[in-house]
Protein backbone atom coordinates (compact mmCIF):
# COMPACT_ATOMS: atom_id res chain seq x y z
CA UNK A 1 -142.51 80.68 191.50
CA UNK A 2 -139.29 81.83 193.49
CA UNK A 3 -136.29 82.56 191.20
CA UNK A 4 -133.50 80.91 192.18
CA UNK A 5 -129.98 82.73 191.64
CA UNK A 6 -127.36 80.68 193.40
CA UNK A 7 -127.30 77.19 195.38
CA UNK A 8 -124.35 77.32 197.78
CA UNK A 9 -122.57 74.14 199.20
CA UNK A 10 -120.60 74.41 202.85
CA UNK A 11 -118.91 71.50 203.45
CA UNK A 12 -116.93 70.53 206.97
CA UNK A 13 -113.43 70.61 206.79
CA UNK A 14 -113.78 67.05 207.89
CA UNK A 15 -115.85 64.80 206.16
CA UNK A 16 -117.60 62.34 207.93
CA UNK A 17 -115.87 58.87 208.21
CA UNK A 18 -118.24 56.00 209.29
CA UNK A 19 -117.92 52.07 209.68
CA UNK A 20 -121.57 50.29 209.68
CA UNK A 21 -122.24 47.94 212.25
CA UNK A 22 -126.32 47.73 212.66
CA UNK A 23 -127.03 46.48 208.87
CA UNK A 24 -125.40 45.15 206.01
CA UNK A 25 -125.25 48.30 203.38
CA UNK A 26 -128.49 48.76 201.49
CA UNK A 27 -128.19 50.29 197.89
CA UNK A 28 -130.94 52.11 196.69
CA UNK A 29 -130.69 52.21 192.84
CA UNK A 30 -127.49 53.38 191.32
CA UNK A 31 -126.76 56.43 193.20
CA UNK A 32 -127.35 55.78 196.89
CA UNK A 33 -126.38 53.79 199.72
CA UNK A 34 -127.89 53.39 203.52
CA UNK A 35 -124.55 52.18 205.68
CA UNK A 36 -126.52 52.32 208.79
CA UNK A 37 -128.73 53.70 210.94
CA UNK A 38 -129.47 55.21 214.88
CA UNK A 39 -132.15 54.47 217.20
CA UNK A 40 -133.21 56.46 219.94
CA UNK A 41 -136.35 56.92 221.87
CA UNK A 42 -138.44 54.37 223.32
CA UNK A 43 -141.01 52.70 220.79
CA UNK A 44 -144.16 53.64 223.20
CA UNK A 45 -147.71 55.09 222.10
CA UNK A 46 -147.51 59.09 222.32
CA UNK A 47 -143.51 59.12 222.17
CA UNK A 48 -141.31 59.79 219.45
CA UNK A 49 -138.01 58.01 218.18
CA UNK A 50 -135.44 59.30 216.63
CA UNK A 51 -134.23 57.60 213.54
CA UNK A 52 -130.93 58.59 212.20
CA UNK A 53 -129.51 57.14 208.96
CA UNK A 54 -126.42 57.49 207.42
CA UNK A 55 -126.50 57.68 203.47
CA UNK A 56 -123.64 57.68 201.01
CA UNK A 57 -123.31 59.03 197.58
CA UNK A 58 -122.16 56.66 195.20
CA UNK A 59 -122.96 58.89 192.30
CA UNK A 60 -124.07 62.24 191.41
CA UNK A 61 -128.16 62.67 192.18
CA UNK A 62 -129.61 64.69 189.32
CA UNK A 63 -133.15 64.77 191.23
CA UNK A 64 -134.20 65.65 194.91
CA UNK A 65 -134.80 63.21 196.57
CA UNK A 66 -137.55 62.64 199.98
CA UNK A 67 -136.60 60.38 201.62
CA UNK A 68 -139.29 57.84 204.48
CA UNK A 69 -139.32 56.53 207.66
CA UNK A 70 -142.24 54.24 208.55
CA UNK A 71 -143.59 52.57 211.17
CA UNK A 72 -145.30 49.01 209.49
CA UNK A 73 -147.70 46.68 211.45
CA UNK A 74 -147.87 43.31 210.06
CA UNK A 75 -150.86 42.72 207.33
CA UNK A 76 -151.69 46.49 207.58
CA UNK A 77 -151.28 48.26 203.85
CA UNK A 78 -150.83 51.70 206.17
CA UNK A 79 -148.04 52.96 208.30
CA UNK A 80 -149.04 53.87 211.82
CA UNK A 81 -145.91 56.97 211.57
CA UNK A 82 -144.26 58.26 208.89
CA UNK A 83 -142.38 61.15 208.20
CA UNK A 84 -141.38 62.17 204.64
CA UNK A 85 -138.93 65.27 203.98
CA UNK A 86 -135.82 65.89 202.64
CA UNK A 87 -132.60 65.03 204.26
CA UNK A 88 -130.81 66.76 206.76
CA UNK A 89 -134.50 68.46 207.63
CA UNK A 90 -134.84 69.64 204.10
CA UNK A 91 -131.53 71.81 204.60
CA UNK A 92 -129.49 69.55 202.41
CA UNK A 93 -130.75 68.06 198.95
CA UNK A 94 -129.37 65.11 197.36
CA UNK A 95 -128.39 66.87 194.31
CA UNK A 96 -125.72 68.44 196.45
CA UNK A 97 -124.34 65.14 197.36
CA UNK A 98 -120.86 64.18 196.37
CA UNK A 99 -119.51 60.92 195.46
CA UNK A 100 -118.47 58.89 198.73
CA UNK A 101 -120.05 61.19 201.01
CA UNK A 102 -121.48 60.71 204.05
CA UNK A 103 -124.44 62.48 204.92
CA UNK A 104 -125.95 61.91 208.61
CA UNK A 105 -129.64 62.30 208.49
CA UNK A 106 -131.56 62.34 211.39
CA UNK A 107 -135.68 61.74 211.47
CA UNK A 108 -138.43 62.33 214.39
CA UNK A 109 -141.15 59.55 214.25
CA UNK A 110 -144.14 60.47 216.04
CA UNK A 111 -145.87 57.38 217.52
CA UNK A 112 -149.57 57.53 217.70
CA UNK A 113 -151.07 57.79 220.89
CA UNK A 114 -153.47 54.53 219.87
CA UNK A 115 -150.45 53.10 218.73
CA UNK A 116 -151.45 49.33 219.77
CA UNK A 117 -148.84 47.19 221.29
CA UNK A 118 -147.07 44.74 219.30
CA UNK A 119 -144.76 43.93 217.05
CA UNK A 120 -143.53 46.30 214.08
CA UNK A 121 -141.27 47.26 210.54
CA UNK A 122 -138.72 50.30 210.76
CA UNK A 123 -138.95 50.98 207.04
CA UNK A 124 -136.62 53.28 205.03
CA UNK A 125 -136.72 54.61 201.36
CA UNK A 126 -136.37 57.87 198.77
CA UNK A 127 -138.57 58.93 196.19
CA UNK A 128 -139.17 61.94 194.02
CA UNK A 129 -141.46 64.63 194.41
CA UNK A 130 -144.14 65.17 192.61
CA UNK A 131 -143.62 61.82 190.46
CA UNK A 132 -143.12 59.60 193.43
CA UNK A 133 -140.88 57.77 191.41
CA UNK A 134 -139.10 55.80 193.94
CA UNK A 135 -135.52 54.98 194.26
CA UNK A 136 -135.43 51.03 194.41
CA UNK A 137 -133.63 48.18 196.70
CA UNK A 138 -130.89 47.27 194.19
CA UNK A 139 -131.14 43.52 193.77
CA UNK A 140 -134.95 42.95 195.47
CA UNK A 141 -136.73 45.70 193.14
CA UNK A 142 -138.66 46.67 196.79
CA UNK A 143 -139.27 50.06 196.98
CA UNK A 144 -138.47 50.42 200.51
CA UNK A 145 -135.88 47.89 202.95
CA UNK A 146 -136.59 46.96 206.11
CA UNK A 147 -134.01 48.38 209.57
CA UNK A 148 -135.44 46.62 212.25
CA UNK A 149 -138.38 45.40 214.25
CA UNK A 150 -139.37 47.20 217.44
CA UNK A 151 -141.91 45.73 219.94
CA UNK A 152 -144.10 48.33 221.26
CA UNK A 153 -145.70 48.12 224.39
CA UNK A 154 -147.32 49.99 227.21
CA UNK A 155 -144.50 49.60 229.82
CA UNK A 156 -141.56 50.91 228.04
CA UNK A 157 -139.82 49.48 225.08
């Protein structure tokens, strides 16, 4: 066990201002709200995307939370990528977050290289470690919401 003495918060002098225009605003429980998100990369076998969301605080967090990206293949119970970690790549934990800020998270999904071509979920969610209690969709009770669907194919996008 590593004692902790101190956690220290820098904070911009700017805080980030941002206006949503990929998704409607997802809440997830009480505390936390996806405004939108950022694709780049092309959705190929053997390439990686970059997902990056932008969260906002509605509430003090009292937990850590990790939060997923997943790539979801119709009638498949597995994702073919996923990354799980904390946000900001670990270097910012949502018990830091302040009400009404926006945090800009950014996420590497590594596509298989037998990733097969076709149609597929950008999924998004938080959950606790090591409960795995997940944060839910406010209003569907899902434990993760759906960004997009991205074809995948062997030519390019």
């Amino acid at each position: 066990v590593t004692p902790r003495i101190a956690r220290l918060k820098l904070t911009p002098a700017q805080p980030t201002v941002y206006q949503p225009s990929r998704i409607r605003p997802v809440q997830f429980g009480d505390a936390v709200e996806l405004l939108d998100y950022d694709l780049a990369g092309t959705p190929r076998p053997g390439e990686t995307i970059l997902v990056t969301l932008y969260w906002r605080a509605l509430e003090p967090l009292k937990a850590d939370y990790t939060v997923f990206v997943q790539l979801l293949a119709p009638r498949s119970p597995l994702p073919w990528a996923q990354e799980d970690i904390q946000p900001r790549r670990g270097n910012y934990p949502t018990s830091l977050w302040e009400p009404d800020e926006v945090i800009v998270d950014p996420h590497q999904l590594q596509l298989p290289d037998d990733l097969p071509p076709g149609e597929y979920s950008l999924a998004v969610g938080l959950y606790r470690l090591p409960t795995m209690d997940h944060l839910m969709v406010s209003g569907s009770g899902e434990r993760l919401a759906i960004l997009t669907e991205l074809s995948v194919n062997f030519s390019g996008g």
